[in-house]
N, C-alpha and C. Protein backbone atom coordinates (compact mmCIF):
# COMPACT_ATOMS: atom_id res chain seq x y z
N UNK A 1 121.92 87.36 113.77
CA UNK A 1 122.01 86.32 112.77
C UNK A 1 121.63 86.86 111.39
N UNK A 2 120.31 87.56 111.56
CA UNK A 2 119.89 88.34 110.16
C UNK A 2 121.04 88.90 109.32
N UNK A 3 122.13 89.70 110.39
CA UNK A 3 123.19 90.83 110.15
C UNK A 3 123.76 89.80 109.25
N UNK A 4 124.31 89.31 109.97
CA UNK A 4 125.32 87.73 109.60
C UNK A 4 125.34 87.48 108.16
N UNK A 5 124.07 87.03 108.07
CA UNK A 5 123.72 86.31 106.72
C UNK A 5 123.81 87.35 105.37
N UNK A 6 123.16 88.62 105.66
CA UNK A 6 122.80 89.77 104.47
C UNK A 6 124.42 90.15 104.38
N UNK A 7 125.40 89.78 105.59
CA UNK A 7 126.80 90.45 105.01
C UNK A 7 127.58 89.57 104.22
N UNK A 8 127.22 88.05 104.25
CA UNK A 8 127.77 87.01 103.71
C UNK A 8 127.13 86.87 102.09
N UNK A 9 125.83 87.62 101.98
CA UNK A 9 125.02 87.60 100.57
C UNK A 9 125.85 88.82 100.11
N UNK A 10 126.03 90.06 100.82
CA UNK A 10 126.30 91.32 99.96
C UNK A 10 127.90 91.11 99.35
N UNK A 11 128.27 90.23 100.67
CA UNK A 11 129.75 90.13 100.44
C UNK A 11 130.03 89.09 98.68
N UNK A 12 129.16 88.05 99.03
CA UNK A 12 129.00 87.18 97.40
C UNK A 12 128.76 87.95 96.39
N UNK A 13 127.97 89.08 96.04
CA UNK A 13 127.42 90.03 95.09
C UNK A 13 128.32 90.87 95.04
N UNK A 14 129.34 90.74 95.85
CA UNK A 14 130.56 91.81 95.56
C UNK A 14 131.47 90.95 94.68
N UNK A 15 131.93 90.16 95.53
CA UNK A 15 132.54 89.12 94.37
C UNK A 15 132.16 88.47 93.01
N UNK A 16 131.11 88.27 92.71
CA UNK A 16 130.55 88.07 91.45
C UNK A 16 130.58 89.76 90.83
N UNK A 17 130.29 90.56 91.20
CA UNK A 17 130.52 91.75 90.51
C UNK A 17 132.31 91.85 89.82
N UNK A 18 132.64 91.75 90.90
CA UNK A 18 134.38 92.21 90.75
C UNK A 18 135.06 91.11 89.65
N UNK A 19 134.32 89.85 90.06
CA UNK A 19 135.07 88.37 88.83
C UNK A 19 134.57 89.34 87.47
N UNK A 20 133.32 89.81 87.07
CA UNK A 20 132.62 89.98 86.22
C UNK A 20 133.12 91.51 85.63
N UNK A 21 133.95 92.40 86.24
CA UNK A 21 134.69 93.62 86.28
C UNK A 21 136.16 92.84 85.25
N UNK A 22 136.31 91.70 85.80
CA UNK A 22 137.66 91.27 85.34
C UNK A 22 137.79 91.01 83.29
N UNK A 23 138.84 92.03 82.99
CA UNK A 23 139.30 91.71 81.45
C UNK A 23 139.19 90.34 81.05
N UNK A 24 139.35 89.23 81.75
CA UNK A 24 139.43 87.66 81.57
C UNK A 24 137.93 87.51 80.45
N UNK A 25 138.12 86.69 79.94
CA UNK A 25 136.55 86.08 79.37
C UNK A 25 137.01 86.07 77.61
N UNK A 26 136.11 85.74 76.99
CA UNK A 26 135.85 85.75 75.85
C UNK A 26 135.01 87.33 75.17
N UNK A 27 135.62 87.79 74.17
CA UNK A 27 134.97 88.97 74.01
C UNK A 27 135.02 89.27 72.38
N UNK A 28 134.11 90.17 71.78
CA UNK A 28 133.63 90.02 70.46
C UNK A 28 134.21 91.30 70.33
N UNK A 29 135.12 90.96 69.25
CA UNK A 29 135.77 92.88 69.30
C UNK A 29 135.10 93.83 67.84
N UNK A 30 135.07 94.90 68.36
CA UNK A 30 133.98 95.70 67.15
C UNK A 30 135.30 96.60 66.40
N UNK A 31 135.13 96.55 65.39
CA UNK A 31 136.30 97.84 64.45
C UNK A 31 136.02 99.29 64.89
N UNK A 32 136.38 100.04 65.50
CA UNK A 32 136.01 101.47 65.76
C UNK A 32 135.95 102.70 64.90
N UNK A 33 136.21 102.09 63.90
CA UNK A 33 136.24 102.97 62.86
C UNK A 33 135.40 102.57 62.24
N UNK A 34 134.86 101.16 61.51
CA UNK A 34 133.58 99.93 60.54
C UNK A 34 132.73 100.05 61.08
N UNK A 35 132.66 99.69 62.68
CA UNK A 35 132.26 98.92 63.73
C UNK A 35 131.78 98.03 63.54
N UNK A 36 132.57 97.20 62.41
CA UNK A 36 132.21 95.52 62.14
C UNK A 36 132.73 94.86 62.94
N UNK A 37 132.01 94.24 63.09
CA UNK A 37 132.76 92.84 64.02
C UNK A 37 133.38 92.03 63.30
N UNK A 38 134.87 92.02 64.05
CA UNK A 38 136.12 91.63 63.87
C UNK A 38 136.78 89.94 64.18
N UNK A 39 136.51 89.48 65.17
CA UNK A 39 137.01 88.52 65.99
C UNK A 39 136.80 88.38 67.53
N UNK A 40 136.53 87.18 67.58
CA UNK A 40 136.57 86.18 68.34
C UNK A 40 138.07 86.34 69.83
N UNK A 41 138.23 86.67 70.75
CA UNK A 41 139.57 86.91 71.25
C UNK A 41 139.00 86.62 73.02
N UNK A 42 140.37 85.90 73.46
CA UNK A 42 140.29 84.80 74.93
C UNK A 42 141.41 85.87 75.23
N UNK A 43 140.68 86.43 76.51
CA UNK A 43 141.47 87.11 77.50
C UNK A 43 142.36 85.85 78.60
N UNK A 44 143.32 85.66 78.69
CA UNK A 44 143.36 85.08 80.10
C UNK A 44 144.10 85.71 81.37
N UNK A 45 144.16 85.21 82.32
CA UNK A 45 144.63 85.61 83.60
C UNK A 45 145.75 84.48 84.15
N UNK A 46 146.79 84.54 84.04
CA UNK A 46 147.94 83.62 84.64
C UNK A 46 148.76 84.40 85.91
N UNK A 47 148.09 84.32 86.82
CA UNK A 47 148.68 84.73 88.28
C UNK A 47 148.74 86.16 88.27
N UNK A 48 147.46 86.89 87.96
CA UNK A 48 147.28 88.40 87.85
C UNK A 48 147.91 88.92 86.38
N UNK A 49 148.81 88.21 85.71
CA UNK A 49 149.25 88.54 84.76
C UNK A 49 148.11 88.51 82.90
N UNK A 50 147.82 89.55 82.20
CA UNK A 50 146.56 89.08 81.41
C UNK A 50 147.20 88.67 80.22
N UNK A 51 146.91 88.24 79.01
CA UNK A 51 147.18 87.40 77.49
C UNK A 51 145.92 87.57 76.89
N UNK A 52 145.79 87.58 75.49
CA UNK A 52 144.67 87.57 74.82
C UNK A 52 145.09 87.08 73.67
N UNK A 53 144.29 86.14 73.23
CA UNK A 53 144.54 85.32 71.48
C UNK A 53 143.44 85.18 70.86
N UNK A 54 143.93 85.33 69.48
CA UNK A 54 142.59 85.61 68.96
C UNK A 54 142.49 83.81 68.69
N UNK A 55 140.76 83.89 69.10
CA UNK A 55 140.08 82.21 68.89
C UNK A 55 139.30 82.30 67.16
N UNK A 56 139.26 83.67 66.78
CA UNK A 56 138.33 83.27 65.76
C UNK A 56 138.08 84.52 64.99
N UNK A 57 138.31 84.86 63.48
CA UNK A 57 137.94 85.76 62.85
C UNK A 57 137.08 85.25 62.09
N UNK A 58 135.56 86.63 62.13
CA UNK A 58 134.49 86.42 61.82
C UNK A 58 134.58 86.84 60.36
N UNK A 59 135.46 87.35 59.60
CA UNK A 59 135.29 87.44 58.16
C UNK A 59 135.60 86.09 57.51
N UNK A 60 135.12 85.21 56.99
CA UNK A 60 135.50 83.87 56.65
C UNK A 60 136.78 84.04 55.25
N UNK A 61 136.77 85.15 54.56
CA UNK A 61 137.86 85.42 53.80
C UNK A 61 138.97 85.57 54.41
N UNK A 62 139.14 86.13 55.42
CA UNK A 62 140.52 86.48 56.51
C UNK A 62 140.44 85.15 57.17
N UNK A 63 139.93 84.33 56.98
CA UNK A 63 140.54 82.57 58.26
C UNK A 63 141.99 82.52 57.88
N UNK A 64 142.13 82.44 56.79
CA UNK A 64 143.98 82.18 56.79
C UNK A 64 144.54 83.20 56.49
N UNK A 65 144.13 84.45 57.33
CA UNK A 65 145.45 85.46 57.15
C UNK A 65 146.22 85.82 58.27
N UNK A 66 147.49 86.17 57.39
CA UNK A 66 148.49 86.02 58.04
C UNK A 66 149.28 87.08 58.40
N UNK A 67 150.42 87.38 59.38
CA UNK A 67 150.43 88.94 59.93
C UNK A 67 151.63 89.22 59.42
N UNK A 68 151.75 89.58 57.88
CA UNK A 68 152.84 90.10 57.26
C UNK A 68 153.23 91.44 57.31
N UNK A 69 152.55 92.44 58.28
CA UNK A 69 153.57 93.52 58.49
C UNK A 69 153.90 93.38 59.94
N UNK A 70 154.19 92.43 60.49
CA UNK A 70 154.58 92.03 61.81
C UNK A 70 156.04 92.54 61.91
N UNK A 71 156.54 92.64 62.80
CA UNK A 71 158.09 93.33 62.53
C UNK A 71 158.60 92.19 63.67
N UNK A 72 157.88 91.35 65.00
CA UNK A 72 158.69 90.69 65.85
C UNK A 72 158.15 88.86 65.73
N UNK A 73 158.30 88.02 66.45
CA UNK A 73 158.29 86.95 66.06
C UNK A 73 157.23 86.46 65.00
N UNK A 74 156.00 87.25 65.70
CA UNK A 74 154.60 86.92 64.83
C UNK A 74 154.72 87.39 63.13
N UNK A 75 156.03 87.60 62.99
CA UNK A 75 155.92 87.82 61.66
C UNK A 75 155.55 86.58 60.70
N UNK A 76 154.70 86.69 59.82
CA UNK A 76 154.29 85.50 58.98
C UNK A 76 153.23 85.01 59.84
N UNK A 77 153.08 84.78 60.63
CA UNK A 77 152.20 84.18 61.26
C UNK A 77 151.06 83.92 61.25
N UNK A 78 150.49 83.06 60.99
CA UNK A 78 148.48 83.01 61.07
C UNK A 78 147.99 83.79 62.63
N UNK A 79 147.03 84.58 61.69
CA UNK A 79 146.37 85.69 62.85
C UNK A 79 145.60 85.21 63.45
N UNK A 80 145.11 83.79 63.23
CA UNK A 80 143.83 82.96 64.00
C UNK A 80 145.02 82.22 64.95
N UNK A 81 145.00 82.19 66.43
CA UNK A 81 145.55 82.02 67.30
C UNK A 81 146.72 82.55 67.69
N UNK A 82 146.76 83.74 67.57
CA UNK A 82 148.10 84.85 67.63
C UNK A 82 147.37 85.82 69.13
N UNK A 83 148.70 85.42 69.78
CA UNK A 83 148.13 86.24 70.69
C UNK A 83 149.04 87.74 70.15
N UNK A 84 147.52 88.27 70.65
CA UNK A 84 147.75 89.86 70.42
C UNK A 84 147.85 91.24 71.77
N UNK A 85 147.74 90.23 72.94
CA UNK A 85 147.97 90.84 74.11
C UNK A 85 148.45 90.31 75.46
N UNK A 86 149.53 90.94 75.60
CA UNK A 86 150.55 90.42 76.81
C UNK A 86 150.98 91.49 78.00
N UNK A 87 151.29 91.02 78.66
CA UNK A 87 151.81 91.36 79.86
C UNK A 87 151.06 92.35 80.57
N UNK A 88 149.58 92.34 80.82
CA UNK A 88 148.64 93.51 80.98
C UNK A 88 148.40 92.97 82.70
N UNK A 89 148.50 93.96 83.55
CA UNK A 89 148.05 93.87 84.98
C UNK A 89 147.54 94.87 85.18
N UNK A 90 146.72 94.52 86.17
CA UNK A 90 146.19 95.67 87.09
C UNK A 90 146.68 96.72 87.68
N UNK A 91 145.95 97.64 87.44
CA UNK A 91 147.00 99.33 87.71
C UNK A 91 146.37 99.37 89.02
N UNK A 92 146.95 100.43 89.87
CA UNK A 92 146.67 100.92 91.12
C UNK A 92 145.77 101.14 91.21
N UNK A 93 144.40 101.70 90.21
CA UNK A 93 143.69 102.02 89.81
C UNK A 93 142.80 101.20 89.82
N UNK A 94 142.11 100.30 90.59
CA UNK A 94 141.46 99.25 90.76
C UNK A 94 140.72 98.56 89.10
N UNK A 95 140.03 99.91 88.16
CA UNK A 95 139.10 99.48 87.38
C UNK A 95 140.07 99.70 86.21
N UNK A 96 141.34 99.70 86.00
CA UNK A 96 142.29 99.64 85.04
C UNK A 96 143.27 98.68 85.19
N UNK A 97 143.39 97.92 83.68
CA UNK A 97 144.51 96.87 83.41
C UNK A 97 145.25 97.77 82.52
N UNK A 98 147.18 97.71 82.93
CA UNK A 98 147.34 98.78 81.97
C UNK A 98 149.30 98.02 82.10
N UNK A 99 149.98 98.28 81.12
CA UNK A 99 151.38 97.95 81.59
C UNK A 99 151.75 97.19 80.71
N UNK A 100 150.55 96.64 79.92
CA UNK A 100 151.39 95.96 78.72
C UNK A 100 151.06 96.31 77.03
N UNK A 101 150.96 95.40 75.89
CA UNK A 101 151.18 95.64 75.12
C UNK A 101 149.80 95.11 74.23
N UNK A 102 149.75 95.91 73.40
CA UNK A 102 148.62 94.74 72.04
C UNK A 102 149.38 95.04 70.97
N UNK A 103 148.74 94.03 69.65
CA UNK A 103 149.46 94.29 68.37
C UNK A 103 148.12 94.19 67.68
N UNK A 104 147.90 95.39 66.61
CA UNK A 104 147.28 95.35 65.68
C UNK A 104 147.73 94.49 64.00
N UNK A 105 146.96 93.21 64.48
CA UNK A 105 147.69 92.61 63.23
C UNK A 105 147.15 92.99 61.85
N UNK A 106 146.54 94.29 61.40
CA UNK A 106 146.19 94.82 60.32
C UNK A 106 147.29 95.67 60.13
N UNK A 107 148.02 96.10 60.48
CA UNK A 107 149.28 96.80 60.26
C UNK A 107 150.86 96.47 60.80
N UNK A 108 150.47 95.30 61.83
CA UNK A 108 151.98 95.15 62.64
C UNK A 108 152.24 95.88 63.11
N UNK A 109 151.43 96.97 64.01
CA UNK A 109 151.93 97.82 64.87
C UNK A 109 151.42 97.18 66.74
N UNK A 110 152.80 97.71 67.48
CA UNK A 110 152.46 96.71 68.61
C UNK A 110 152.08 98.62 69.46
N UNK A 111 151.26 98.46 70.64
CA UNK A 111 150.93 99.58 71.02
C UNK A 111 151.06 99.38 72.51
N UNK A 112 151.33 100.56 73.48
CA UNK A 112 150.58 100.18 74.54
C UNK A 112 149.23 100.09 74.75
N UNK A 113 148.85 99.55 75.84
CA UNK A 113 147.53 99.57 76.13
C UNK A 113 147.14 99.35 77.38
N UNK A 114 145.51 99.97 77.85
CA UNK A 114 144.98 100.18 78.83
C UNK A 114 143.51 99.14 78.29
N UNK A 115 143.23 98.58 79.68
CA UNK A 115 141.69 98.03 79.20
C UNK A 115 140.95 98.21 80.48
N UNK A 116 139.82 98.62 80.69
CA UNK A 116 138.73 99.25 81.29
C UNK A 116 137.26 98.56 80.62
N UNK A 117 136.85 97.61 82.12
CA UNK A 117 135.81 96.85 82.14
C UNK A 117 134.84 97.72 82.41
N UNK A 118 133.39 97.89 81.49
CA UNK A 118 132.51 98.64 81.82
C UNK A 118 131.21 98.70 81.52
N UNK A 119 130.24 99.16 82.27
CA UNK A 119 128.48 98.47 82.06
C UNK A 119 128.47 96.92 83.02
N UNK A 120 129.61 97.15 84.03
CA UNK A 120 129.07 96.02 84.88
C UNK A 120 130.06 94.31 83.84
N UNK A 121 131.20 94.85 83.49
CA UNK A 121 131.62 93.71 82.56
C UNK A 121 131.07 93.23 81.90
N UNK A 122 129.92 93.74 81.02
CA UNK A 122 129.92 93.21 79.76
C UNK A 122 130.17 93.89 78.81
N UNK A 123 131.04 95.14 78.60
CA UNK A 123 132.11 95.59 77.82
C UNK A 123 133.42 95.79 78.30
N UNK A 124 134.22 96.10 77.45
CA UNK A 124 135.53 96.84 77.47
C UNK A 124 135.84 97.40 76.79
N UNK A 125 136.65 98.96 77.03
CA UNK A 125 136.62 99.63 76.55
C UNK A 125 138.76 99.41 76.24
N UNK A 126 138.77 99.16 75.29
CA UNK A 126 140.88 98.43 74.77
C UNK A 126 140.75 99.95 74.20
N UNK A 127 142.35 100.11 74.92
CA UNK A 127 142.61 101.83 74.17
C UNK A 127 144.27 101.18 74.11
N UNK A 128 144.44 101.30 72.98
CA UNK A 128 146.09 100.99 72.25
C UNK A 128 146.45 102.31 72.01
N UNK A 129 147.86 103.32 72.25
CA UNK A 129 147.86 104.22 72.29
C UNK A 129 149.77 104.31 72.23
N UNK A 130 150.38 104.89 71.83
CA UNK A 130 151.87 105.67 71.97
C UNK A 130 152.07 106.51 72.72
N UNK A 131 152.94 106.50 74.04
CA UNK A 131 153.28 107.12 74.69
C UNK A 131 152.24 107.66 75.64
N UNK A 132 151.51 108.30 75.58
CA UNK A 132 150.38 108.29 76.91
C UNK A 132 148.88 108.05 76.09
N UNK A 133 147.70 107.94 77.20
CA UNK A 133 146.75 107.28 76.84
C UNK A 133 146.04 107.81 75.75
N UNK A 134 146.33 109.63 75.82
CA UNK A 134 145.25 110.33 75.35
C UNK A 134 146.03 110.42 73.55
N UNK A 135 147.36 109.71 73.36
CA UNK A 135 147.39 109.56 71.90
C UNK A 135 147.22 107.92 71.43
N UNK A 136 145.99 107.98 70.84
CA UNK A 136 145.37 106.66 70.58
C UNK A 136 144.17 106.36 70.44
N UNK A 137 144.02 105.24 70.06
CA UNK A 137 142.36 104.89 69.86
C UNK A 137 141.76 104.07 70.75
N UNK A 138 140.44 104.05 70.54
CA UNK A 138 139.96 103.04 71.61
C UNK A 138 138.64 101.88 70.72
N UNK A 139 138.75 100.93 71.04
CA UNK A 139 137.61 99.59 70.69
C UNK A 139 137.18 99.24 71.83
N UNK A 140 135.60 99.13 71.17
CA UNK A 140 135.05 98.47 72.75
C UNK A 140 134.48 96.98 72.04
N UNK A 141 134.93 96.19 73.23
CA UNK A 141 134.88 94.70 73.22
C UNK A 141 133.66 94.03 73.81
N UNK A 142 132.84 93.50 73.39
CA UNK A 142 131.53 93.19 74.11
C UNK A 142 131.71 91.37 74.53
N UNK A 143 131.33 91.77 75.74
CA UNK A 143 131.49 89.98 76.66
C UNK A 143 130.78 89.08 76.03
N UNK A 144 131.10 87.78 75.65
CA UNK A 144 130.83 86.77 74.86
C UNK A 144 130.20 85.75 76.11
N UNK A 145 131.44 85.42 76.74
CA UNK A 145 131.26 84.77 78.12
C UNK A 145 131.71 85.17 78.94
């Protein structure tokens, strides 16, 4: 019975680990180059599939800016609720989301990207990059919620 119970606790602490591994959540993104903090941005999860929009830029001069070197729909667009990341799933790779896209709305450049939950999910490490991983940069995103 002892057995029983400690495999049904370890088994819960696995799962709260792994939800808490997951890109999903609210996260405070840092400039990697400033390392000012940037914005406010909602990961979500729609049937394994990930999205991210930004909820909130923390420069109160940038609230109404807008993504004029956008080249695809988001052109013109207000950058406060623009999603800036689509079609991101889980790689084979258990601790990598990788397959889709972000857009840097400071330039209108759309990139691939990889995101890698780490310190136990309360960072992420977003690497936007051209053509393979190792040409590109990386921001790390610190968990909000």
């Amino acid at each position: 019975m002892k057995s029983l119970i400690a495999a049904a606790v370890l088994s819960l602490v696995a799962n709260l680990a792994m939800a808490q591994a997951s890109p999903a959540g609210l996260w405070k993104t840092i400039d990697d180059e400033t390392k000012v903090e940037k914005s406010l941005v909602r990961v979500s999860d729609t049937g394994g599939v990930y999205s991210a929009v930004i909820e909130k830029l923390l420069d109160p001069a940038k609230a109404d800016a807008k993504c004029d070197k956008c080249s695809d729909e988001r052109k013109d667009k207000p950058v406060m609720g623009m999603t800036i990341l689509r079609n991101v799933k889980q790689s084979s790779d258990a601790e990598v989301w990788d397959g889709g896209d972000i857009l840097d709305p400071n330039n209108g450049k759309v990139y691939k990207v990889r995101l890698k939950p780490v310190d136990g999910g309360k960072k992420m490490e977003v690497r936007g990059y051209i053509g393979m991983p190792m040409l590109g940069r990386t921001q790390t995103w610190i968990r909000v919620e």
